[in-house]
C-alpha atoms as a PDB file:
ATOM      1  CA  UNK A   1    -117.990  52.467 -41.286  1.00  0.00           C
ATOM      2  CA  UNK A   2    -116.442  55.386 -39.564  1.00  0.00           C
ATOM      3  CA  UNK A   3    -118.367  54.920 -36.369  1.00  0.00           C
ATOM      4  CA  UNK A   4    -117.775  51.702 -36.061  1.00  0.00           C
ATOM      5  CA  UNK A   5    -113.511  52.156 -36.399  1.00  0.00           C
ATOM      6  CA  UNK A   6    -113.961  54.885 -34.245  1.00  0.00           C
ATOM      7  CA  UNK A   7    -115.461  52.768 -31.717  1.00  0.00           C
ATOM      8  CA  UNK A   8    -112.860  50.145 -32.267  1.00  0.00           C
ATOM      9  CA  UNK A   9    -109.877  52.429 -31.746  1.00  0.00           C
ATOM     10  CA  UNK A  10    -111.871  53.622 -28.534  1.00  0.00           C
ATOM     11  CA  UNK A  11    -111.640  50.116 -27.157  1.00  0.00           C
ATOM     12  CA  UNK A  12    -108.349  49.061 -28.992  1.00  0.00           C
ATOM     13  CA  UNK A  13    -105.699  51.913 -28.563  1.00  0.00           C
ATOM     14  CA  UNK A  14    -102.677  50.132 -30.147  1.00  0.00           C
ATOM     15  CA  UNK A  15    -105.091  49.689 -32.952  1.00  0.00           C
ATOM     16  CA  UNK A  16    -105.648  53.159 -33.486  1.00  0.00           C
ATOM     17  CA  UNK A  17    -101.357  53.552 -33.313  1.00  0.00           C
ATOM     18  CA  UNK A  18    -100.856  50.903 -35.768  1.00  0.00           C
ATOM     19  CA  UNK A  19    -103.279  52.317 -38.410  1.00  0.00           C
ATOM     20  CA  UNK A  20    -101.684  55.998 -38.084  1.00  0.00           C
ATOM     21  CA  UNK A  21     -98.656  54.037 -38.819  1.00  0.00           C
ATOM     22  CA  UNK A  22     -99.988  51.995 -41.789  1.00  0.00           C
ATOM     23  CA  UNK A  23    -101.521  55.712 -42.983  1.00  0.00           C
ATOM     24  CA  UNK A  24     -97.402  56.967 -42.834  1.00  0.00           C
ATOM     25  CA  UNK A  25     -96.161  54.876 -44.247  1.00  0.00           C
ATOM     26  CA  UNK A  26     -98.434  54.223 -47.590  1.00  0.00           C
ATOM     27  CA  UNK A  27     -98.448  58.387 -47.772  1.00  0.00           C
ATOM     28  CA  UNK A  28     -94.783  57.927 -47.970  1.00  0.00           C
ATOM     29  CA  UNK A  29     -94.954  54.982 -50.502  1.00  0.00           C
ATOM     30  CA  UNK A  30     -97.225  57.519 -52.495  1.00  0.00           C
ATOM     31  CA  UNK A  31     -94.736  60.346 -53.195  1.00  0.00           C
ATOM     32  CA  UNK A  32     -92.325  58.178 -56.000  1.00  0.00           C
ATOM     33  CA  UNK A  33     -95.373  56.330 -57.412  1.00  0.00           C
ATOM     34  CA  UNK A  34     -96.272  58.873 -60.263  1.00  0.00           C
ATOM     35  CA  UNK A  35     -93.873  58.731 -62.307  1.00  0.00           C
ATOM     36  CA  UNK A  36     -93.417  55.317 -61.997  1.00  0.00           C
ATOM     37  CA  UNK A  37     -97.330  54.876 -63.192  1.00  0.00           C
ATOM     38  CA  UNK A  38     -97.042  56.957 -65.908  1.00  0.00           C
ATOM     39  CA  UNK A  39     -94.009  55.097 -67.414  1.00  0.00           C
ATOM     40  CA  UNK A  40     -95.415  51.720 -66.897  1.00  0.00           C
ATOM     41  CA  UNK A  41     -98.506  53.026 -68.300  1.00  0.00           C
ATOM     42  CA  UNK A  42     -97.083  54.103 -71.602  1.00  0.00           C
ATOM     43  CA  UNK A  43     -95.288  50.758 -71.725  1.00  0.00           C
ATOM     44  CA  UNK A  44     -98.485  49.007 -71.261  1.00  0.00           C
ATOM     45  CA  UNK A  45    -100.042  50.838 -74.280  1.00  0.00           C
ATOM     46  CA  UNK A  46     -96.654  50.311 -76.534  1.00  0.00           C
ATOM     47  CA  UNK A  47     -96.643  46.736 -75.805  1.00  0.00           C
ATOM     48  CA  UNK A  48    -100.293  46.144 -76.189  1.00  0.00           C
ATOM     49  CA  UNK A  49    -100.061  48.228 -79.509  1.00  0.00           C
ATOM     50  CA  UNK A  50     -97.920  46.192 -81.356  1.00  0.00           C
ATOM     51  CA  UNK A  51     -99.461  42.687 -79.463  1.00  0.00           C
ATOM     52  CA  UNK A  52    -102.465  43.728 -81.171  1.00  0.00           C
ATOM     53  CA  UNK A  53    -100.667  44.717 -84.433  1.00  0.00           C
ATOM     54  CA  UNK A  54     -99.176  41.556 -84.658  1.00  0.00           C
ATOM     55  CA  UNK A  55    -102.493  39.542 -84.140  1.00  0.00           C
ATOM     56  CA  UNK A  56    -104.350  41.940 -86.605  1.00  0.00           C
ATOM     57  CA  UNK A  57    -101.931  41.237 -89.215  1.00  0.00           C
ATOM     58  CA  UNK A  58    -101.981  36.810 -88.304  1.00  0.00           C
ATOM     59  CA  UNK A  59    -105.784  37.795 -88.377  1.00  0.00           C
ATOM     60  CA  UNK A  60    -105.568  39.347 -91.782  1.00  0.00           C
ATOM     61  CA  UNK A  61    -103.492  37.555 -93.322  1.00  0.00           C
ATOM     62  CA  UNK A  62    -104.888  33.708 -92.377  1.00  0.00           C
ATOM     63  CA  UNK A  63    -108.844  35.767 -93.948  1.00  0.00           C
ATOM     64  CA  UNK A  64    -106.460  35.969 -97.025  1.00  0.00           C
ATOM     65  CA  UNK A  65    -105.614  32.846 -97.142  1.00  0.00           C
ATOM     66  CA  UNK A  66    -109.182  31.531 -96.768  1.00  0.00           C
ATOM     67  CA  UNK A  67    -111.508  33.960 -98.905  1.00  0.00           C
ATOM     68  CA  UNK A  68    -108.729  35.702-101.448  1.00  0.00           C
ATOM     69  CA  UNK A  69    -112.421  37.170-102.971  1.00  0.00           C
ATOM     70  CA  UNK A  70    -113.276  38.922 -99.657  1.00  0.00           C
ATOM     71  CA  UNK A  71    -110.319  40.695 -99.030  1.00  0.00           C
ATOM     72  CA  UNK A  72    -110.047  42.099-102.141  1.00  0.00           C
ATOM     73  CA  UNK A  73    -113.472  43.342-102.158  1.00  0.00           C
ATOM     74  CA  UNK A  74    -112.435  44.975 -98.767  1.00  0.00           C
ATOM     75  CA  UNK A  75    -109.047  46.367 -99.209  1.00  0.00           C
ATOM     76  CA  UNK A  76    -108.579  46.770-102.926  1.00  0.00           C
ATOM     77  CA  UNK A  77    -104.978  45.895-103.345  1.00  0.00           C
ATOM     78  CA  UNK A  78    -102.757  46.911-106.439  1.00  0.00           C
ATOM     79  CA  UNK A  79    -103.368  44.238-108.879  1.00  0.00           C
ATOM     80  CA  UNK A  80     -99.600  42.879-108.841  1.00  0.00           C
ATOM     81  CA  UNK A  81     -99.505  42.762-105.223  1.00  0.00           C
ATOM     82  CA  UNK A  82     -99.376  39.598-103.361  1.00  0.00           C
ATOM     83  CA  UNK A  83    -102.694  39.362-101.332  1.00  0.00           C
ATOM     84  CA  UNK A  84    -101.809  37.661 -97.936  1.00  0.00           C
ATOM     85  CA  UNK A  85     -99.263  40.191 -97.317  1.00  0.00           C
ATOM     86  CA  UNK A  86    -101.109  43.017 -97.950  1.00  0.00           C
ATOM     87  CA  UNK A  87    -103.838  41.749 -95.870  1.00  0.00           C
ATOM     88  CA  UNK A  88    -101.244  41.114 -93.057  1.00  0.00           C
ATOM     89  CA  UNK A  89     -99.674  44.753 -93.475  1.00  0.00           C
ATOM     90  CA  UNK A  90    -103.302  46.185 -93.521  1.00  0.00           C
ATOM     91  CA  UNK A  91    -104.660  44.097 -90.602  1.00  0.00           C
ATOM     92  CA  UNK A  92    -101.322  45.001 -88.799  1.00  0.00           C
ATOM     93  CA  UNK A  93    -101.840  48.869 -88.965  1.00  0.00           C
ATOM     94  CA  UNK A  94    -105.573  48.232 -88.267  1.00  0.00           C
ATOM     95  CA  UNK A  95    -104.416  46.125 -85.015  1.00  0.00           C
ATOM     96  CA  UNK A  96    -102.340  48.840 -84.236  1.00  0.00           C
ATOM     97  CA  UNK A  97    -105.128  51.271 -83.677  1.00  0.00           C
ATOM     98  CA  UNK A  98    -108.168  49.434 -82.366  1.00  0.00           C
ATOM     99  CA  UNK A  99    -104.752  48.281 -79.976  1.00  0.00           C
ATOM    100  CA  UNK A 100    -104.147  51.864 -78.764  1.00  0.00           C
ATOM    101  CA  UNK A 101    -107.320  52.584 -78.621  1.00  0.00           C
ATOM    102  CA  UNK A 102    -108.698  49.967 -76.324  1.00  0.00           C
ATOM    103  CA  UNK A 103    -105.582  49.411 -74.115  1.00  0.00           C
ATOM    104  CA  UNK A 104    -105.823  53.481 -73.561  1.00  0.00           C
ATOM    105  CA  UNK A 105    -109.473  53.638 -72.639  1.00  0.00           C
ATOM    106  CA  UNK A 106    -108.575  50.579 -70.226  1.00  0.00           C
ATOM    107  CA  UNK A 107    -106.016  52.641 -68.607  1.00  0.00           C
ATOM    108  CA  UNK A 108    -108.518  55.749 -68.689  1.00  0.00           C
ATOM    109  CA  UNK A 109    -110.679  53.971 -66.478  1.00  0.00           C
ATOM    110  CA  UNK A 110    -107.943  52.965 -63.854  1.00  0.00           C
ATOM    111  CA  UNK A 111    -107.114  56.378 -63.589  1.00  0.00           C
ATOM    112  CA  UNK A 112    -110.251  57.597 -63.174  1.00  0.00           C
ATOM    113  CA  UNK A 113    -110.337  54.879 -60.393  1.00  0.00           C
ATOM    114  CA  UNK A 114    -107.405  56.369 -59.221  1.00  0.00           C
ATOM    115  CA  UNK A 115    -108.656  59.780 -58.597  1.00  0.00           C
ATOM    116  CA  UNK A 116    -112.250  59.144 -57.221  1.00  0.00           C
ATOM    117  CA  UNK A 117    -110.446  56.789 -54.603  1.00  0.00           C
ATOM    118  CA  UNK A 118    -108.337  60.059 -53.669  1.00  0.00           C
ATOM    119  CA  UNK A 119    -111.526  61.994 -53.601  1.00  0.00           C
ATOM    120  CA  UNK A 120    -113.338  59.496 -51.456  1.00  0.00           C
ATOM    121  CA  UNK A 121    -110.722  59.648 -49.250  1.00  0.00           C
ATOM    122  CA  UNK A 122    -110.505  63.545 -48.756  1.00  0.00           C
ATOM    123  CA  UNK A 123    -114.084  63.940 -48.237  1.00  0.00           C
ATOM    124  CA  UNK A 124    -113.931  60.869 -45.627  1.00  0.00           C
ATOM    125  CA  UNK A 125    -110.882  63.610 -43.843  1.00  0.00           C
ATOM    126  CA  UNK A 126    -112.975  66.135 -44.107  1.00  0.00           C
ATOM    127  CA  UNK A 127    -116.280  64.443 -42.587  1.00  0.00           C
ATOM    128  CA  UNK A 128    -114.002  63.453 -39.496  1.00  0.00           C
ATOM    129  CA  UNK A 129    -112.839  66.375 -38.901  1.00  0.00           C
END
């Protein structure tokens, strides 16, 4: 792939001008994204926490309504306690987690994304050079 943009900005010289300019001007762009990422990162995993808690605790709590016997084989509740909503408070911390959890390994894997495309792209300096 090299060779053959190397042959192209042989042939096309304002080609060659406009990508050194497209290169500026996303290694500008680059400097203020970090901190941007991480904060819309963390608000990613916040709001797909309690998205998760909240449908872990619906989840829970419509199990409840339908097989009383199997959730209180599962959770044990108190015996004066009122079994939907302790289902729904259990299946909302439960949500919570596997929430965290999964929405952080999902962002794990864009950043690891992330830095093997700036990897890639320092050994593909390097070979030109």
């Amino acid at each position: 792939m090299i060779t053959v943009f190397a042959t192209a900005t042989k042939s096309f010289p304002d080609l060659r001008k406009r990508w050194q300019l497209d290169t500026l001007q996303t290694e500008t762009k680059r400097q203020t994204i970090p901190a941007v990422t991480f904060v819309r990162y963390f608000f990613y995993i916040v709001g797909a926490a309690l998205l998760s808690s909240a449908l872990g605790g619906l989840f829970a709590s419509a199990v409840a309504f339908i097989s009383p016997d199997f959730v209180r084989g599962l959770f044990v509740p108190p015996a004066n306690a009122s079994l939907p909503r302790y289902a729904a408070g259990v299946g909302m911390i439960w949500g919570l987690f596997l929430g965290t959890a999964v929405m952080g390994f999902s962002l794990l894997l864009v950043t690891l994304l992330a830095i093997a495309r700036v990897i890639r792209k320092r050994t593909d300096e390097q070979d030109q050079r």
